[in-house]
C-alpha atoms as a PDB file:
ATOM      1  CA  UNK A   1       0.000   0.000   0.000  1.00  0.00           C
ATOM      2  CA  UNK A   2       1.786   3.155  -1.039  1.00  0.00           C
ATOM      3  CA  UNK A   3       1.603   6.612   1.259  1.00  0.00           C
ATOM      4  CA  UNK A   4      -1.093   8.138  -0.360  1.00  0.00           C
ATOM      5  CA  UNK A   5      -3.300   5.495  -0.222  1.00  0.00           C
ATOM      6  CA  UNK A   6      -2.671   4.478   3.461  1.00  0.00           C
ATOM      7  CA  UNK A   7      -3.261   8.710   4.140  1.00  0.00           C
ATOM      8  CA  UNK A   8      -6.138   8.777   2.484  1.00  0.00           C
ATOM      9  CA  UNK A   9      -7.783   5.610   3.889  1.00  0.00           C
ATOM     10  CA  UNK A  10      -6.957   7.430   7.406  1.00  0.00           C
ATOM     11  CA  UNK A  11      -8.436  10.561   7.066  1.00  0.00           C
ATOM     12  CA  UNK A  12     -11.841   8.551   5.584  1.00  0.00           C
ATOM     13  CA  UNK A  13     -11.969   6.552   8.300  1.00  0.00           C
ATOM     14  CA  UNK A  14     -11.165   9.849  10.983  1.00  0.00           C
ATOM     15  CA  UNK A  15     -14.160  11.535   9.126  1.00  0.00           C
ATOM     16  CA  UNK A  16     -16.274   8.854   8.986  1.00  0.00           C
ATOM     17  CA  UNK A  17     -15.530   8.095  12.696  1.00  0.00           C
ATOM     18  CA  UNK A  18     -16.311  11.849  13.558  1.00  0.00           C
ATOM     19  CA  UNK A  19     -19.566  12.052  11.778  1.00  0.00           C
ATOM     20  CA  UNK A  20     -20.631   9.037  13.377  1.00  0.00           C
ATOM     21  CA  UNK A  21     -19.681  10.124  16.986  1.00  0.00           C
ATOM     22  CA  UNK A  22     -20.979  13.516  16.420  1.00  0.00           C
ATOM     23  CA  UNK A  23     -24.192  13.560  14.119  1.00  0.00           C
ATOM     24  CA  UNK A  24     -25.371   9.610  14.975  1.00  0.00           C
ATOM     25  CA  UNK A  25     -24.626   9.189  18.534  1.00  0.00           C
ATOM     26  CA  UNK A  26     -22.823   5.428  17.962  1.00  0.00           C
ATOM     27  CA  UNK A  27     -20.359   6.100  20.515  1.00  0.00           C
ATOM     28  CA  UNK A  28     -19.162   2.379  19.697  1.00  0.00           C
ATOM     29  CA  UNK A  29     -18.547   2.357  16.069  1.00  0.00           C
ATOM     30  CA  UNK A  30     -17.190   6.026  15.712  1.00  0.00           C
ATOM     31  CA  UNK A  31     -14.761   5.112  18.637  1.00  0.00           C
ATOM     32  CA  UNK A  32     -13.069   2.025  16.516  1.00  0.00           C
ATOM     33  CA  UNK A  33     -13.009   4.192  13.614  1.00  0.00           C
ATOM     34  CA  UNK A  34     -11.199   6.694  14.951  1.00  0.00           C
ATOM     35  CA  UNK A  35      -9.001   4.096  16.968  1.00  0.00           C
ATOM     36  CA  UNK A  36      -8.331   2.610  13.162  1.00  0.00           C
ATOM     37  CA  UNK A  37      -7.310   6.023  12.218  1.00  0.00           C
ATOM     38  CA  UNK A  38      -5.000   6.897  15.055  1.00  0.00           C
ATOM     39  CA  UNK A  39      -2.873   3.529  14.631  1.00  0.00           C
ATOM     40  CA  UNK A  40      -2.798   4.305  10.885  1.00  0.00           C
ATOM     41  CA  UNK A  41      -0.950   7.649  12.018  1.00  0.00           C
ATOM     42  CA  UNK A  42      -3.739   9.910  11.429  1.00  0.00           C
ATOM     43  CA  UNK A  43      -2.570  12.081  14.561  1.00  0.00           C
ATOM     44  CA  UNK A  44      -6.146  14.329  14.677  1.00  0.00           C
ATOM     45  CA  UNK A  45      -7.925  10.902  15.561  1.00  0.00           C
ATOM     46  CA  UNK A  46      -5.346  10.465  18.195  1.00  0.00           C
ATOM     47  CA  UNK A  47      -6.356  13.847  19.714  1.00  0.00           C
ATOM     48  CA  UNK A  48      -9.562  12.978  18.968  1.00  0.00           C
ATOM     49  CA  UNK A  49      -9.916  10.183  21.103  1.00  0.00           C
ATOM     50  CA  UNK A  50      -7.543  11.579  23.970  1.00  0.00           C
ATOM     51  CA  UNK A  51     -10.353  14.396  24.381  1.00  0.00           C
ATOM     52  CA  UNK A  52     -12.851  12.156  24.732  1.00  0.00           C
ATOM     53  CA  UNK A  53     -11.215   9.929  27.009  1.00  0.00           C
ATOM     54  CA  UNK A  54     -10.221  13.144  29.437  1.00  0.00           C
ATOM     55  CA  UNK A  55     -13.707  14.407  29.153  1.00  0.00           C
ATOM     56  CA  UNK A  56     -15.583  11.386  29.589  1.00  0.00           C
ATOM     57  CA  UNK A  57     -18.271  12.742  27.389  1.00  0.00           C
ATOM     58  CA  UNK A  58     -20.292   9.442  26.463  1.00  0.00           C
ATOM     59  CA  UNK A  59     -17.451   7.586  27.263  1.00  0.00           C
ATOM     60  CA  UNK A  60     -15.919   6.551  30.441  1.00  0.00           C
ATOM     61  CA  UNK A  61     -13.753   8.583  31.706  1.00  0.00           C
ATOM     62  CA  UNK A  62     -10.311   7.245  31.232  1.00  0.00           C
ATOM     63  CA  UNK A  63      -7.192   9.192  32.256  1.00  0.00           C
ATOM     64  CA  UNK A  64      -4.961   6.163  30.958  1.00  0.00           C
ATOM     65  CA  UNK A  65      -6.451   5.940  27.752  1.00  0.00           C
ATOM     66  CA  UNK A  66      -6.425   9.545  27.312  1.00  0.00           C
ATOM     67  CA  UNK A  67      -2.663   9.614  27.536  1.00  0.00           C
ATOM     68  CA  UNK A  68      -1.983   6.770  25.256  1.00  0.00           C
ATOM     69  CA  UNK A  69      -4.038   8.764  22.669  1.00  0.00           C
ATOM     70  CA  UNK A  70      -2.147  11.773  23.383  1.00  0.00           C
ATOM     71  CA  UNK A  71       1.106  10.430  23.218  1.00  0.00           C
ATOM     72  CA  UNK A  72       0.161   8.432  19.936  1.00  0.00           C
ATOM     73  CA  UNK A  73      -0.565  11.552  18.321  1.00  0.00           C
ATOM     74  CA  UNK A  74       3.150  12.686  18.131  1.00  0.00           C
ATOM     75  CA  UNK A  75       5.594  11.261  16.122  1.00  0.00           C
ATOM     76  CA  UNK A  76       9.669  11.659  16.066  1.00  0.00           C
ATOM     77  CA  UNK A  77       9.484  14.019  12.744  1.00  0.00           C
ATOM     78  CA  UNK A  78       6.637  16.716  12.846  1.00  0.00           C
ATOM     79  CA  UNK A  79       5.672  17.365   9.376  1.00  0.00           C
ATOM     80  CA  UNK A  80       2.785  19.954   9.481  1.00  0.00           C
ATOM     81  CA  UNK A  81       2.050  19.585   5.874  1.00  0.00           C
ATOM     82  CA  UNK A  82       0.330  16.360   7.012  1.00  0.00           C
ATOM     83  CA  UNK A  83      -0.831  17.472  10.308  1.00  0.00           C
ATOM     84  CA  UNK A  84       1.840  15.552  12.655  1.00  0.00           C
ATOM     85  CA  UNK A  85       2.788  16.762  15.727  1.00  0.00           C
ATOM     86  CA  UNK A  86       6.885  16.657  16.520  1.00  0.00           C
ATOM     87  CA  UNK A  87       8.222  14.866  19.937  1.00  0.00           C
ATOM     88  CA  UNK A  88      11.227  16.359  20.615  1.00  0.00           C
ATOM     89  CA  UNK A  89      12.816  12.940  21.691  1.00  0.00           C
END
């Protein structure tokens, strides 16, 4: 799968995983969406998720999942072009 594709297929399945959180209520299926997203790199579904793990809103609150959303969101090169957030490690 080249770059572009993989990219792409990310930032369908963070939309898709918004829309459904936000305009359907399925708190269930958006979540795995967005949790496919994240561990394809898309770093917004990271944040994503880590927001609604802090908040706890329709989810339970989870302080420890939070974090491992946060922290998945960076990456060791920060390339804003494609929305990546830099370490510094």
């Amino acid at each position: 799968m080249n770059f572009t594709k993989a990219t792409d297929e990310a930032e369908h399945l963070y939309s898709t995983g918004v829309i459904t959180v936000q305009t359907q209520m399925d708190y269930r299926n958006g979540i795995s969406q967005l949790e496919a997203a994240a561990k394809a790199g898309h770093a917004k579904a990271a944040m994503f998720l880590s927001q609604l793990y802090q908040q706890g809103f329709r989810v339970e609150r989870d302080s420890l999942k939070a974090q491992y959303w946060e922290n998945y969101g960076y990456h060791m090169y920060g390339d804003p072009w494609k929305e990546q957030r830099y370490s510094g490690q």
